[in-house]
N, C-alpha and C. Protein backbone atom coordinates (compact mmCIF):
# COMPACT_ATOMS: atom_id res chain seq x y z
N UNK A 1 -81.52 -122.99 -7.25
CA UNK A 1 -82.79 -123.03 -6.57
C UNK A 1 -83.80 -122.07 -7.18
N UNK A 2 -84.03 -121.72 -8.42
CA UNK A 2 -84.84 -120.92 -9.25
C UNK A 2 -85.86 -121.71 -9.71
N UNK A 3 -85.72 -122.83 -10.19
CA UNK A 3 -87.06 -123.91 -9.88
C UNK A 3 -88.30 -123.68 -9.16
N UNK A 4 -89.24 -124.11 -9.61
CA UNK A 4 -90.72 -123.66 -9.09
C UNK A 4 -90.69 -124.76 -7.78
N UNK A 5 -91.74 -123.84 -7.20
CA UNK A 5 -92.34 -124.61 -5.84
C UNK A 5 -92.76 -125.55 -6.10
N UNK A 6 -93.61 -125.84 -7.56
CA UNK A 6 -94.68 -126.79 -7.72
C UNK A 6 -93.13 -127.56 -7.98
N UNK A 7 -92.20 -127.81 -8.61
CA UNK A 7 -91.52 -128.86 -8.80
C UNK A 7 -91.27 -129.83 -7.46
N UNK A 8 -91.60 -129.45 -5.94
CA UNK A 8 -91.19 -130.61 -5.29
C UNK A 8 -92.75 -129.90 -4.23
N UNK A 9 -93.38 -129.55 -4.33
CA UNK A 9 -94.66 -129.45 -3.39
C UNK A 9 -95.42 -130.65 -3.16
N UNK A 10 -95.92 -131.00 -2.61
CA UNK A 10 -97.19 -132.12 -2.39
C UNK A 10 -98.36 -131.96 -3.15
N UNK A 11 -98.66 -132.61 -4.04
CA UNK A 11 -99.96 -132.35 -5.06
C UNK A 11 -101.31 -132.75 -4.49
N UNK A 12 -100.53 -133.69 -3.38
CA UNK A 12 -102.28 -134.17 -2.67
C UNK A 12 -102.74 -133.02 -2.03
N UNK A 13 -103.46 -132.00 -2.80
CA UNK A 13 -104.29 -130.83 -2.59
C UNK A 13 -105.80 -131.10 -1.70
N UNK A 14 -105.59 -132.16 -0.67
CA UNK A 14 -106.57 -131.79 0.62
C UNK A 14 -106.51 -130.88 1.29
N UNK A 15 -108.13 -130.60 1.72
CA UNK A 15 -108.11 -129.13 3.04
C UNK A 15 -109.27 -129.67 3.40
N UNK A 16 -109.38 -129.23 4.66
CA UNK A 16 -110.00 -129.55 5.60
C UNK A 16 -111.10 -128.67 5.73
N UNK A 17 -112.51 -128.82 6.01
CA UNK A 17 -113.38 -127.43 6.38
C UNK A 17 -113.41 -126.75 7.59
N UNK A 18 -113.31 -125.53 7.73
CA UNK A 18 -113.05 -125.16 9.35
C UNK A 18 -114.41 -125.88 10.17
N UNK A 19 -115.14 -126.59 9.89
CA UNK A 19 -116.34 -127.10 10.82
C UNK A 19 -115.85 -128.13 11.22
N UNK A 20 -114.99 -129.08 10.15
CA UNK A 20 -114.61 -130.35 10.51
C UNK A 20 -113.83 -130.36 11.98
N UNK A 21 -114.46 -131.53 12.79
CA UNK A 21 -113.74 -132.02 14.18
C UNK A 21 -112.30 -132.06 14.22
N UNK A 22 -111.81 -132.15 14.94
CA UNK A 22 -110.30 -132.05 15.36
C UNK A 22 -110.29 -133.62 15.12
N UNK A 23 -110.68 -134.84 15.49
CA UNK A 23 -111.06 -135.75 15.32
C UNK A 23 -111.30 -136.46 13.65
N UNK A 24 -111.74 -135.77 12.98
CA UNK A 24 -111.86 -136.10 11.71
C UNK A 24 -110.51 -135.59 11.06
N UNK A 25 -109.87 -134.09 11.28
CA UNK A 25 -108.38 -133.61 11.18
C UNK A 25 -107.71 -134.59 11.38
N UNK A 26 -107.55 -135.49 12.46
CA UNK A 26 -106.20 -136.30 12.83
C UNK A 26 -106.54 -137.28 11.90
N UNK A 27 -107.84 -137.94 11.85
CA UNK A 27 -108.06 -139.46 10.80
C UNK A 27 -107.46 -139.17 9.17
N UNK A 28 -108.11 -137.42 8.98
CA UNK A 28 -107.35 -137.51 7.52
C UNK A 28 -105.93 -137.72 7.42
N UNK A 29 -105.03 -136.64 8.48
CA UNK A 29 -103.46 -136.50 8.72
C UNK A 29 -103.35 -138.09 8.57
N UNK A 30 -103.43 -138.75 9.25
CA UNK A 30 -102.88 -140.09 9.20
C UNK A 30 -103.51 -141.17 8.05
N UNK A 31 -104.74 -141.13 7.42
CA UNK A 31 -104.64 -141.93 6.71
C UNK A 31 -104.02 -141.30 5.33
N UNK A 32 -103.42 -139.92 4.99
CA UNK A 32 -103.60 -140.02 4.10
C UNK A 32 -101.46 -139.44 4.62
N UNK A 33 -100.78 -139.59 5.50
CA UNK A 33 -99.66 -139.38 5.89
C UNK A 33 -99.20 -138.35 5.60
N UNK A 34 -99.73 -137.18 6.13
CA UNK A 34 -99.70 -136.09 6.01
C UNK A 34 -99.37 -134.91 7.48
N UNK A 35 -98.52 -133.87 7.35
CA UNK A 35 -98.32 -133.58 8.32
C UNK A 35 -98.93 -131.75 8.76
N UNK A 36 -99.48 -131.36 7.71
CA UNK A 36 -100.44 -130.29 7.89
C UNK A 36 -101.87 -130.05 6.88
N UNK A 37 -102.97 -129.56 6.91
CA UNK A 37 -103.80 -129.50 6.23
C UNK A 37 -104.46 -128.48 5.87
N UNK A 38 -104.76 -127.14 4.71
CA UNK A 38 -105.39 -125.93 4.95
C UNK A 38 -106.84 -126.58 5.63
N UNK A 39 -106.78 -125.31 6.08
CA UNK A 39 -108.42 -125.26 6.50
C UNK A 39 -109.25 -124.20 6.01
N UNK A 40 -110.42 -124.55 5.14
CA UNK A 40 -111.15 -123.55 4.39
C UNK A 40 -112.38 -123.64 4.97
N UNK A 41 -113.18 -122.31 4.08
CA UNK A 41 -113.84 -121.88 4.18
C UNK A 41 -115.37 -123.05 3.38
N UNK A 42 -116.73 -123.26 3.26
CA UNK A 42 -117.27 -123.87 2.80
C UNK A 42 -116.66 -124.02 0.86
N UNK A 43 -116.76 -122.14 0.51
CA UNK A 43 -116.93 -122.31 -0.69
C UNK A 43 -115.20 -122.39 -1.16
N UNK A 44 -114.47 -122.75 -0.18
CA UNK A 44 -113.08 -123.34 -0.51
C UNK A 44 -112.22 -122.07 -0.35
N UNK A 45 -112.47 -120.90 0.18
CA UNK A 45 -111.25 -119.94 0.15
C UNK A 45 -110.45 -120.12 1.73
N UNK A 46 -109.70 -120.06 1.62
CA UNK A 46 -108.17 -120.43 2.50
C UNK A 46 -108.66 -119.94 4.14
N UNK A 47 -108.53 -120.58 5.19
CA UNK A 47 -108.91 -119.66 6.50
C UNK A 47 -107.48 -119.86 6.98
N UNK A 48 -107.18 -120.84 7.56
CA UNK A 48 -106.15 -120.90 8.17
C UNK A 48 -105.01 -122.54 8.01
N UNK A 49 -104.29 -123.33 8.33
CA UNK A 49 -103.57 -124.59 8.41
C UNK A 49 -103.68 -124.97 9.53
N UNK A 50 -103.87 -126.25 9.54
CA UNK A 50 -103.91 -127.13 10.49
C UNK A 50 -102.76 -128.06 11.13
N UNK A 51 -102.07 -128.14 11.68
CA UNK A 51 -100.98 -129.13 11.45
C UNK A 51 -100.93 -130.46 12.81
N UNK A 52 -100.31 -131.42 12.28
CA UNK A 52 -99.85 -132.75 13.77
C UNK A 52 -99.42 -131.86 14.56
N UNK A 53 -98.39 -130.93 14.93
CA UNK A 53 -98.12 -130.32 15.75
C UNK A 53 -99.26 -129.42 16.43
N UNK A 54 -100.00 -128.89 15.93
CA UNK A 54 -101.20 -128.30 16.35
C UNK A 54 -102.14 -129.18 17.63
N UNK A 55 -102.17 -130.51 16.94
CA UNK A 55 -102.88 -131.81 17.35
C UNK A 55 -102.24 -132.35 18.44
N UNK A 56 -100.99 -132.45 18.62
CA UNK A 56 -99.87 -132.48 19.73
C UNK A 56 -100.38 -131.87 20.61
N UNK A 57 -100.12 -130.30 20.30
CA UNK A 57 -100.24 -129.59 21.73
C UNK A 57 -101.72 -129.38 21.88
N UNK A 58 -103.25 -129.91 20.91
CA UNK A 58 -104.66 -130.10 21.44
C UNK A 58 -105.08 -131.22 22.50
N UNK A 59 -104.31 -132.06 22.40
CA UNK A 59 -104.29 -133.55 23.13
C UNK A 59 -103.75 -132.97 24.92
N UNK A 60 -103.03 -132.31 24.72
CA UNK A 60 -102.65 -131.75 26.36
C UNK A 60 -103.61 -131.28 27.10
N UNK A 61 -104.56 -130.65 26.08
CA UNK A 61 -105.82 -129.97 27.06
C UNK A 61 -106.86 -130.71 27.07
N UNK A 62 -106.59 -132.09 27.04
CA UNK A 62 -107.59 -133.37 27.31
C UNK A 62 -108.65 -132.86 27.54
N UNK A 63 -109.46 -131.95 26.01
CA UNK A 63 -110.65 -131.75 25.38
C UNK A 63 -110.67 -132.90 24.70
N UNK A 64 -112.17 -133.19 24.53
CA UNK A 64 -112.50 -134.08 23.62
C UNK A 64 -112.63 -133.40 21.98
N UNK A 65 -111.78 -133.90 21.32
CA UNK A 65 -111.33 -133.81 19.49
C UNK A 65 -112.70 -134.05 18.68
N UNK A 66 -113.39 -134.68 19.32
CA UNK A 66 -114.85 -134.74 18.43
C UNK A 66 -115.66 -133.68 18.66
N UNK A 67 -115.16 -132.80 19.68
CA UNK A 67 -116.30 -131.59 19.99
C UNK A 67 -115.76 -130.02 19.68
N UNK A 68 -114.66 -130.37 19.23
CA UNK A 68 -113.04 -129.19 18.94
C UNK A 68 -113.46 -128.96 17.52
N UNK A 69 -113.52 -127.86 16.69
CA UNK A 69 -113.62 -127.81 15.12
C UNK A 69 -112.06 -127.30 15.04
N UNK A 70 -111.95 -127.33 13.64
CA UNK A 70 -110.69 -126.88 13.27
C UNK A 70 -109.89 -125.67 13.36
N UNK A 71 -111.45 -124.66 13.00
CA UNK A 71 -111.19 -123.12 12.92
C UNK A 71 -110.95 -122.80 14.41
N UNK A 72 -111.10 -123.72 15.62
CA UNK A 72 -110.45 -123.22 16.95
C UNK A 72 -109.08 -123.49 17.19
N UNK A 73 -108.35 -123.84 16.49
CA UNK A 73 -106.91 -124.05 16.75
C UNK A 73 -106.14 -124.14 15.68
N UNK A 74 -106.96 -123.35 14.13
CA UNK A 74 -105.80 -123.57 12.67
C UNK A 74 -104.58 -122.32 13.50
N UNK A 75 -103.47 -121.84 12.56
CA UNK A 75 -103.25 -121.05 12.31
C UNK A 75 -103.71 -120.14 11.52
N UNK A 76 -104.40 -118.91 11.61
CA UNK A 76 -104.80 -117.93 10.23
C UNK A 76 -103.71 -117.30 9.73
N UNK A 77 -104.78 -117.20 8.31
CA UNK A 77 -103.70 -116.22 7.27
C UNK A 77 -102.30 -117.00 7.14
N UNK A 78 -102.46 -118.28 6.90
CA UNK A 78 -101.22 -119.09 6.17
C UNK A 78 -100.48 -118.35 4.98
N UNK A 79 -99.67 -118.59 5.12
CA UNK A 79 -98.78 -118.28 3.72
C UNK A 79 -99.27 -118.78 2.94
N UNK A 80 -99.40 -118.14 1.67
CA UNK A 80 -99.51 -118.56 0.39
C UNK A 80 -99.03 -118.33 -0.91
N UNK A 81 -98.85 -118.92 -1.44
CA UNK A 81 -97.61 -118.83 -2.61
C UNK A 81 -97.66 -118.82 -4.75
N UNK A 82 -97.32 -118.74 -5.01
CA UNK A 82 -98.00 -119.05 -6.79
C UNK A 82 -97.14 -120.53 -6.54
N UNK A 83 -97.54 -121.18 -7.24
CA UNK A 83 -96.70 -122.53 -8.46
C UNK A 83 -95.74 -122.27 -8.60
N UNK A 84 -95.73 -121.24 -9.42
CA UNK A 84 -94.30 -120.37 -10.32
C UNK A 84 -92.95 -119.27 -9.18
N UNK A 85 -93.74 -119.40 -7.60
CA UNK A 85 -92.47 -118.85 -7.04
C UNK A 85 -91.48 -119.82 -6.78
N UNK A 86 -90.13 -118.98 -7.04
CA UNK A 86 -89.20 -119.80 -6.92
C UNK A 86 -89.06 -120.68 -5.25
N UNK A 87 -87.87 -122.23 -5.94
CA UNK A 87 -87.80 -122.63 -4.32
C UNK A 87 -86.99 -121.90 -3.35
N UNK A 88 -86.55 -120.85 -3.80
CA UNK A 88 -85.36 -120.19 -2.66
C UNK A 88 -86.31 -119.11 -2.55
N UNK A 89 -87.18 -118.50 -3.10
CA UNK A 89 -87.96 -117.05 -2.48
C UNK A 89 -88.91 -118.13 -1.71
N UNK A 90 -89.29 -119.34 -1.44
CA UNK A 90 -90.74 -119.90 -0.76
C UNK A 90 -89.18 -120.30 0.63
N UNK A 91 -88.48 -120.88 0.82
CA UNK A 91 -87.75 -121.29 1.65
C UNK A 91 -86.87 -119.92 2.37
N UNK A 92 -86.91 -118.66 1.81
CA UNK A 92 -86.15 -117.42 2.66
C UNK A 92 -87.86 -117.38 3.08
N UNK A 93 -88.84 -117.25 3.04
CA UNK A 93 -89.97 -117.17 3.25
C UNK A 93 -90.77 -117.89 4.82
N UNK A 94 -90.12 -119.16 4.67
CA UNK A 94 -90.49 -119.83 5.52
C UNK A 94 -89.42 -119.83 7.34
N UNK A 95 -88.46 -119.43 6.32
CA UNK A 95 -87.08 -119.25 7.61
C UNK A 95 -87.30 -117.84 8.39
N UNK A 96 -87.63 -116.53 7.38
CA UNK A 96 -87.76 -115.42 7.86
C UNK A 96 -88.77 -115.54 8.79
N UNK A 97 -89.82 -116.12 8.31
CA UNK A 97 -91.36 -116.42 9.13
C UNK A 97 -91.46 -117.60 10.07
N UNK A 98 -90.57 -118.31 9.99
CA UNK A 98 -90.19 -119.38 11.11
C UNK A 98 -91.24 -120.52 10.57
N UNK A 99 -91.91 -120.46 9.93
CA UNK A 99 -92.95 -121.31 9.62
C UNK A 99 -92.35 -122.87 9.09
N UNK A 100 -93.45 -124.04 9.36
CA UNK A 100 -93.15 -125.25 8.63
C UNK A 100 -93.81 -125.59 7.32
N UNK A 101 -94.55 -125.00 7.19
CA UNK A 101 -95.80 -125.11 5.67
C UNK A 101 -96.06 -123.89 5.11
N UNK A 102 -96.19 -123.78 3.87
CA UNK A 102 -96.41 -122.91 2.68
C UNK A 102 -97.72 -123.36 2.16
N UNK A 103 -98.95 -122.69 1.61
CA UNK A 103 -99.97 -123.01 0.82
C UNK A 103 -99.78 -122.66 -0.64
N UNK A 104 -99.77 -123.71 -1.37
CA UNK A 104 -99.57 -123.36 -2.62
C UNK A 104 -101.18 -123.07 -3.63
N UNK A 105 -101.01 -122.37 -3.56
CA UNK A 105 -102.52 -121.59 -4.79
C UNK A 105 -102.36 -120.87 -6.01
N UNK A 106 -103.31 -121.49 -7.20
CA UNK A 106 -103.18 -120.33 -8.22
C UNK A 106 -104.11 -120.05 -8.53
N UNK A 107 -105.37 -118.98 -7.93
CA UNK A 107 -105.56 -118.40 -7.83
C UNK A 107 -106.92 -118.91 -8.13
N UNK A 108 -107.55 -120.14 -8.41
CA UNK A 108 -108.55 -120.95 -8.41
C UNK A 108 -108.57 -121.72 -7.17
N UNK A 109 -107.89 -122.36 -6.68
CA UNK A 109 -107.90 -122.65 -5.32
C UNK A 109 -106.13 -122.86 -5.28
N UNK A 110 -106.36 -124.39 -4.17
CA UNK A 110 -105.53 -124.62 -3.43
C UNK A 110 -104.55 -125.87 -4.38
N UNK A 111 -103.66 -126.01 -4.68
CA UNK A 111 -102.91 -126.83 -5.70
C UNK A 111 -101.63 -127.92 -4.82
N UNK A 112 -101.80 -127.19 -3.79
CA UNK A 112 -100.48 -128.23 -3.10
C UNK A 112 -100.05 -127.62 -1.51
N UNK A 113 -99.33 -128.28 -1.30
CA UNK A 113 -98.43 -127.54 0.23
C UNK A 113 -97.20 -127.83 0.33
N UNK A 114 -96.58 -127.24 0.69
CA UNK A 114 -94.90 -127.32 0.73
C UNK A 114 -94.87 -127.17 2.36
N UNK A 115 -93.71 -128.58 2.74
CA UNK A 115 -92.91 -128.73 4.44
C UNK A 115 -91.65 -128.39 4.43
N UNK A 116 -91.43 -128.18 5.55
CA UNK A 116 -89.85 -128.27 5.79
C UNK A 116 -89.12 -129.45 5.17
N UNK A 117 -90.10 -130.20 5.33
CA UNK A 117 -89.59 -131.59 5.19
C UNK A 117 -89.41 -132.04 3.83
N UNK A 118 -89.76 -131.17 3.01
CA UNK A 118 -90.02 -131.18 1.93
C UNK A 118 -88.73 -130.78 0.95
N UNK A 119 -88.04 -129.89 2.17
CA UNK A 119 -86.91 -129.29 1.20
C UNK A 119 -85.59 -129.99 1.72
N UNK A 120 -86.10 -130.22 3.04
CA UNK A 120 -84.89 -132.16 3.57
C UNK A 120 -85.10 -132.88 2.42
N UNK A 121 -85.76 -132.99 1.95
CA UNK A 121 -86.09 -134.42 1.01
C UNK A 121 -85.16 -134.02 -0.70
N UNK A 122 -85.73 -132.77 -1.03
CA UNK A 122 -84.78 -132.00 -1.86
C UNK A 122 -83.67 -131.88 -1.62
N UNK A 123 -82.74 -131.50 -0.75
CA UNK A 123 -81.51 -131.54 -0.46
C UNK A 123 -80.90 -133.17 -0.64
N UNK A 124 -81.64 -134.13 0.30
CA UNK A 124 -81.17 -135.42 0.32
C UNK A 124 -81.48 -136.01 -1.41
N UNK A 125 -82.41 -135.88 -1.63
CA UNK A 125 -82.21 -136.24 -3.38
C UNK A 125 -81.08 -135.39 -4.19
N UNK A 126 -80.72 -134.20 -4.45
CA UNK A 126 -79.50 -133.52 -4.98
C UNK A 126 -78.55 -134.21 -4.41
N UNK A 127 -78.26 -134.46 -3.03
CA UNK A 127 -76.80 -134.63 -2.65
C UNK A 127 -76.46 -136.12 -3.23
């Protein structure tokens, strides 16, 4: 597991702007089948992640999602990671921190995201 992050990360490098609606959040998650999204800043630096689970528990407080922005319910200060860290330092990373998503950046922006689900999928391809 010394292999880079970027070898099994998600390259579809979308983020979301923290202005964007909660409403426009869920249309991207789903059309583009995705299960978290950074959320930045205008000129693209990192604020916080967005995730379906986030969107889950926004739907309970039967607010309306078109009037909700993002930056009211990301998580801040996401993890973030190089390309080049290994997959076992990004996965002791995510277990220690309990977290489901990693932001992958090198240091120009945002390059990818890594899931839990991501390293199910790794395991089930090796085995």
């Amino acid at each position: 597991m010394s292999k880079p992050i970027a070898s099994m990360m998600q390259t579809q490098a979308m983020a979301v702007d923290m202005d964007a609606t909660l409403q426009q959040v869920d249309e991207m998650l789903r059309a583009n089948n995705l299960s978290a999204l950074p959320v930045t800043e205008r000129s693209g630096a990192l604020v916080g992640i967005i995730s379906a689970r986030d969107l889950a528990h926004f739907r309970h407080e039967k607010r309306n999602p078109a009037e909700v922005r993002a930056w009211e319910i990301c998580s801040y200060k996401p993890v973030e990671v190089a390309p080049d860290a290994s997959v076992s330092d990004v996965a002791r990373i995510m277990v220690t921190r309990g977290i489901h998503h990693v932001v992958v950046a090198d240091g120009k922006g945002i390059v990818g995201i890594v899931s839990a689900l991501d390293f199910v999928k790794q395991f089930v391809e090796d085995a």
